[in-house]
Protein backbone atom coordinates (compact mmCIF):
# COMPACT_ATOMS: atom_id res chain seq x y z
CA UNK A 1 0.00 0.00 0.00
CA UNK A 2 1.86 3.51 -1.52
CA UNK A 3 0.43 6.11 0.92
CA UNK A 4 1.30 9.94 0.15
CA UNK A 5 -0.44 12.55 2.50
CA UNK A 6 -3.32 10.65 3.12
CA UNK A 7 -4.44 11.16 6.86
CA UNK A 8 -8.04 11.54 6.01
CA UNK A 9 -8.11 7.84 4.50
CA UNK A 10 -5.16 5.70 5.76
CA UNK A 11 -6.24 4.31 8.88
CA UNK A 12 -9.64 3.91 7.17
CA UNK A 13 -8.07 1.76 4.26
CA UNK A 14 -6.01 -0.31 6.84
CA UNK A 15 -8.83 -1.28 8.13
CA UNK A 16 -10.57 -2.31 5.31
CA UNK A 17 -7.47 -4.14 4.27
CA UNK A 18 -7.07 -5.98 7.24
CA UNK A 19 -11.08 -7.22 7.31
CA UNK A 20 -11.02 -8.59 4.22
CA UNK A 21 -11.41 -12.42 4.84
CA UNK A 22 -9.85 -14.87 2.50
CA UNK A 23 -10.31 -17.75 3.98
CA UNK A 24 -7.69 -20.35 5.28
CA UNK A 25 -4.74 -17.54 3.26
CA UNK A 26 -3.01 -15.39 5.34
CA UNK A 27 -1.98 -11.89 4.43
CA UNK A 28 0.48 -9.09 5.36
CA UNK A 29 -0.11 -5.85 4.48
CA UNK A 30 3.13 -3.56 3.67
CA UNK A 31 2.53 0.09 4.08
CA UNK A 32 5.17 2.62 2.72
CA UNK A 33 4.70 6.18 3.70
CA UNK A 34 5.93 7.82 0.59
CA UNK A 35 7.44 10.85 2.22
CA UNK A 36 3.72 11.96 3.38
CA UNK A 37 3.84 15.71 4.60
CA UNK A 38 0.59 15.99 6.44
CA UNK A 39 -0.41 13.82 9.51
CA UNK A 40 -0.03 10.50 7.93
CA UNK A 41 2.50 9.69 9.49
CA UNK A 42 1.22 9.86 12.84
CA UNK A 43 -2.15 8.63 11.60
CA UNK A 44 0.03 5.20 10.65
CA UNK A 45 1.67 5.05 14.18
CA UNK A 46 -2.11 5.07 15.92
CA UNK A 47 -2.76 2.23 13.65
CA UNK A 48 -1.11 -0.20 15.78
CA UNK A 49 -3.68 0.46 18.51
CA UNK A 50 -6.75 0.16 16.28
CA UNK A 51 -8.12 -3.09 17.94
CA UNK A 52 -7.82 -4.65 14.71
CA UNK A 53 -7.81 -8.46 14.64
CA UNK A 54 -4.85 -9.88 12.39
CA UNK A 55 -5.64 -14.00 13.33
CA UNK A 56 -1.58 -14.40 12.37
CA UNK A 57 -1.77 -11.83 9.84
CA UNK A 58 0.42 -8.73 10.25
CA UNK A 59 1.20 -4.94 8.95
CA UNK A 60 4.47 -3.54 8.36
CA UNK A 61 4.80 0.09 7.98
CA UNK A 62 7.68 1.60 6.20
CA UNK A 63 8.43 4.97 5.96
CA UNK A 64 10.66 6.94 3.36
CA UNK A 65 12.03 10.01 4.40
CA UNK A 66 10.94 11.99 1.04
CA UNK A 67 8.43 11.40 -1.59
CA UNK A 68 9.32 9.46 -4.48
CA UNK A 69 6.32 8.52 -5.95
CA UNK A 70 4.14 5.34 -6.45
CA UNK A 71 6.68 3.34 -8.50
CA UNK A 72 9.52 3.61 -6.23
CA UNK A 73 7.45 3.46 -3.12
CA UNK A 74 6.04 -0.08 -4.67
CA UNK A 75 9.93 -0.70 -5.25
CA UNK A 76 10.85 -0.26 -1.79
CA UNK A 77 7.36 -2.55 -0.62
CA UNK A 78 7.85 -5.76 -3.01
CA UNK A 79 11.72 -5.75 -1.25
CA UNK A 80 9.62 -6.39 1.60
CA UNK A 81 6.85 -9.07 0.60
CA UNK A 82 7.11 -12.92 2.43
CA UNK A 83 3.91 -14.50 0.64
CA UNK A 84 3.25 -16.48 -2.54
CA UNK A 85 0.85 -13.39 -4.10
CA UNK A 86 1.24 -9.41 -4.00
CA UNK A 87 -1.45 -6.93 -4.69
CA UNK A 88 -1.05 -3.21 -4.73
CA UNK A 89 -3.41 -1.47 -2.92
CA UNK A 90 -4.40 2.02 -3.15
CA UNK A 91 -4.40 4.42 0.08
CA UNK A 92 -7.18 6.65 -1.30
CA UNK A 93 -10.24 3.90 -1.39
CA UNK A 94 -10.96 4.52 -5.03
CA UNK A 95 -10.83 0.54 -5.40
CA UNK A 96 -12.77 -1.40 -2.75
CA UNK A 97 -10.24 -4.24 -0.86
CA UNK A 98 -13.71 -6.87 -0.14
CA UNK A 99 -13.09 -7.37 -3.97
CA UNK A 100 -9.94 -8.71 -3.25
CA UNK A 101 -11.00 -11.93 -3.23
CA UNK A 102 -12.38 -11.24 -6.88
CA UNK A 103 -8.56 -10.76 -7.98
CA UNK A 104 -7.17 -13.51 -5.93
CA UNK A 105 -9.57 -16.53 -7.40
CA UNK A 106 -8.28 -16.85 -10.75
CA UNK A 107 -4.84 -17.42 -9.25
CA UNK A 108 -5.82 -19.90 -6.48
CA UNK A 109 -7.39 -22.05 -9.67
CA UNK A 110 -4.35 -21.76 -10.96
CA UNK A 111 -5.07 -20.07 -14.25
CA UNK A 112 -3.51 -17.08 -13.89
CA UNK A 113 -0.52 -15.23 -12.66
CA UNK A 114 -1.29 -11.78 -13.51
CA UNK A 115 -5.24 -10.30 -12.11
CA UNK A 116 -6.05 -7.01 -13.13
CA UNK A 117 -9.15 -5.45 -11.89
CA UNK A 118 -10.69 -3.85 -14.58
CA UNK A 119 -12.91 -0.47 -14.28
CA UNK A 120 -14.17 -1.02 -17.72
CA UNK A 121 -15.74 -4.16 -17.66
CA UNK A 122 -18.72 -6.23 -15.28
CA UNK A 123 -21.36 -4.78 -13.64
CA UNK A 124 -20.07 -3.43 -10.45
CA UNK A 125 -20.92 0.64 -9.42
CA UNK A 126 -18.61 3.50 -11.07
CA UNK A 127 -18.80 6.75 -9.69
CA UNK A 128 -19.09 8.98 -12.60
CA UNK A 129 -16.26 11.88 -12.94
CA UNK A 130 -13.73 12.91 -16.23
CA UNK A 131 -14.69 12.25 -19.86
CA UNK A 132 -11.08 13.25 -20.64
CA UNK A 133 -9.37 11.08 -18.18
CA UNK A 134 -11.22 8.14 -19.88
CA UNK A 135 -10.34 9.48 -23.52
CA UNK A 136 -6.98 9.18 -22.38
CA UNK A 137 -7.14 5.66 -20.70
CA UNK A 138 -8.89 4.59 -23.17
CA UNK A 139 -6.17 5.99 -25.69
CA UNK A 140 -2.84 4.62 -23.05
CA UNK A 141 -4.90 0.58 -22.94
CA UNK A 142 -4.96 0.38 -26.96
CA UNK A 143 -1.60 1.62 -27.69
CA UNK A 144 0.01 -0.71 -25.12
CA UNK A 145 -2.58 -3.57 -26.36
CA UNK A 146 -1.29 -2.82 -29.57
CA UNK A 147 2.51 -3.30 -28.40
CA UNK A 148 2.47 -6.14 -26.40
CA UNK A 149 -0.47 -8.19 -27.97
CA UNK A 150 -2.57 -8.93 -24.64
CA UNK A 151 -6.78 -7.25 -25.07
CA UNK A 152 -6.98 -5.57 -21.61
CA UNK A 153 -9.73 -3.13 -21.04
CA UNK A 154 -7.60 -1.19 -18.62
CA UNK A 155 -4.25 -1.03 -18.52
CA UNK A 156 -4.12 1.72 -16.36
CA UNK A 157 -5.59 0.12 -13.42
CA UNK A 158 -3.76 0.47 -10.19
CA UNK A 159 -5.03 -2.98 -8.96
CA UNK A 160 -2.93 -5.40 -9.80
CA UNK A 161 -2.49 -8.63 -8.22
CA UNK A 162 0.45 -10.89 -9.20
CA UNK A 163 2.46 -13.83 -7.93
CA UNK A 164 5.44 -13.77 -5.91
CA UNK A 165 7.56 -15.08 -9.08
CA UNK A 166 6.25 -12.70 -11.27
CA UNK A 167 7.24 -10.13 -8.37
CA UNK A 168 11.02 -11.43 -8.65
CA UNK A 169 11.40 -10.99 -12.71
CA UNK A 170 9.52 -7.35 -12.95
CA UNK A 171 12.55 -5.08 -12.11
CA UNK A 172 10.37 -2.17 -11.95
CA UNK A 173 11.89 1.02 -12.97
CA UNK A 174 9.43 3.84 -12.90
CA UNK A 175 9.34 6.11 -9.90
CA UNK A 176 5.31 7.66 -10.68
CA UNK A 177 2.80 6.19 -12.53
CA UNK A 178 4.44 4.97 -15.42
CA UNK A 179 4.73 2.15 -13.22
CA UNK A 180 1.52 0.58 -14.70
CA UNK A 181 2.99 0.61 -18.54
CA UNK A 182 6.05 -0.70 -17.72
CA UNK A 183 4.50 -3.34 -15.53
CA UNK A 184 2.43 -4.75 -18.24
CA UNK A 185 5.29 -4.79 -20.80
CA UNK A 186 7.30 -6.54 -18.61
CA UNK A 187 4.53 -9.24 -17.61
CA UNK A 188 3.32 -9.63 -21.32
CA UNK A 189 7.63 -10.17 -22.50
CA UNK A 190 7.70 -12.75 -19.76
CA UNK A 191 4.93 -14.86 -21.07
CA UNK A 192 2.50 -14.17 -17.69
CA UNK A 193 -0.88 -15.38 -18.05
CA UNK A 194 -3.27 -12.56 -17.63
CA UNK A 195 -6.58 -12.19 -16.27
CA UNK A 196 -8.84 -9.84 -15.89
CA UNK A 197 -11.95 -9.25 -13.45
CA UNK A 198 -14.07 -6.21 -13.35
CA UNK A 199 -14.60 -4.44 -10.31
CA UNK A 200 -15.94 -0.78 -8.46
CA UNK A 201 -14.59 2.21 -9.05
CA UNK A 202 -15.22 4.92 -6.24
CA UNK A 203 -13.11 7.76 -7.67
CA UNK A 204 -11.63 10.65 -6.48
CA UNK A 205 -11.92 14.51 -8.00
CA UNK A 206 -8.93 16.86 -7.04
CA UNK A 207 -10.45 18.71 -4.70
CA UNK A 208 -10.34 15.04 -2.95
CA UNK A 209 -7.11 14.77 -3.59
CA UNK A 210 -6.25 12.93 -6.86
CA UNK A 211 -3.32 13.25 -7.48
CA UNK A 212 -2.28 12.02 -11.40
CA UNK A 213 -2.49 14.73 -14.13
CA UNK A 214 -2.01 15.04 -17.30
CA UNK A 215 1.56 15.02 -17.56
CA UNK A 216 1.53 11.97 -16.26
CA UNK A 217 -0.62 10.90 -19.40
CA UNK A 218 2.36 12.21 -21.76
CA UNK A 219 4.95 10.29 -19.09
CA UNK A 220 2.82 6.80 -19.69
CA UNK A 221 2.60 7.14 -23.55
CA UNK A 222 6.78 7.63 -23.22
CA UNK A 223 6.71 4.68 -20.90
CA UNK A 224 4.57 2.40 -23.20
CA UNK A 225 6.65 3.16 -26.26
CA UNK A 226 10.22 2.40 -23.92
CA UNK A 227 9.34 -0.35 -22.39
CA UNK A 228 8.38 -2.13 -25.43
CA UNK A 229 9.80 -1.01 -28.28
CA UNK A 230 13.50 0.83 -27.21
CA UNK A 231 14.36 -1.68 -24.77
């Protein structure tokens, strides 16, 4: 879980995190304060005392000193990771953790080793917010569907739930969000199978505090066209 000035959600989305019930698997949930400036931080150290349950499951918190974005803080976090599947988890609550489970079933069957969770597809609720943004995913999903030959509906997904041995060949590079680009190159060149499931979407506006923008739109296009074609 990437957290960057989130106090408002973060003890919130711990908790949801650490309720969601899957059974007979254990998890662990890694958070890595991304250089938060606001009261994050101490919002993470309470979190210890929330009563919470773990039954043998456990939370590490991590903290980096300054902010270097989601694809470095997910860096530092899979250095971290003890279990057999890894799932990045947003801070903000724009994806729902009891669909979880969702992602994780298709692996347990043994069919996949990549799960996306796909805002595009199913029957699930949407909140409704930015024609432009979905021009542009839209726009980001073909191009890289076009490059590395898989059909997803949305590459630009930030869940994305993988297995530990996929974790171990990725050598992620990206420091923001071209993290999700260069992720699926990398699992498409290594032969992953790929699933997809479709889930919520409770998004954010910026007065909520979203935080990608358009330039990270331009960054991503770079990102899908270096990852697989110039390298």
């Amino acid at each position: 879980m990437p957290v960057y000035n989130e106090e408002k959600f973060i003890v919130q989305a711990v908790r949801k995190v650490m309720k969601v019930n899957f059974g007979n698997v254990k998890k662990e949930l890694i958070v890595i304060n991304d250089g938060s400036t606001d009261g994050t931080g101490k919002e993470l150290k309470n979190s210890r005392n929330l009563g919470i349950k773990t039954k043998g499951n456990s939370i590490k918190i991590i903290t980096l000193r300054k902010n270097q974005g989601k694809g470095a803080a997910i860096r530092r976090g899979l250095r971290e990771i003890t279990g057999e599947v890894v799932v990045i988890q947003d801070a903000d609550l724009e994806y729902d953790p009891r669909e979880l489970p969702i992602l994780l079933k298709p692996i347990l069957d043994g069919d996949a080793d990549v799960v996306y969770g796909s805002r595009f597809m199913g029957n699930r609720p949407h909140r409704v917010l930015f024609f432009w943004h979905m021009v542009a995913n839209n726009l980001l999903t073909t191009l890289s569907n076009m490059c590395t030959n898989i059909n997803l509906t949305d590459m630009e997904t930030g869940y994305k739930m993988f297995t530990v041995e996929v974790a171990k060949k990725l050598d992620l590079q990206e420091n923001r969000f071209g993290l999700e680009p260069e992720f699926t190159a990398k699992v498409a060149q290594m032969g992953a199978r790929v699933y997809e499931v479709g889930i919520s979407y409770h998004g954010r506006n910026y007065e909520q505090g979203k935080k990608i923008g358009w330039k990270d739109g331009i960054w991503a296009l770079w990102c899908i066209l270096k990852y697989n074609l110039l390298s």
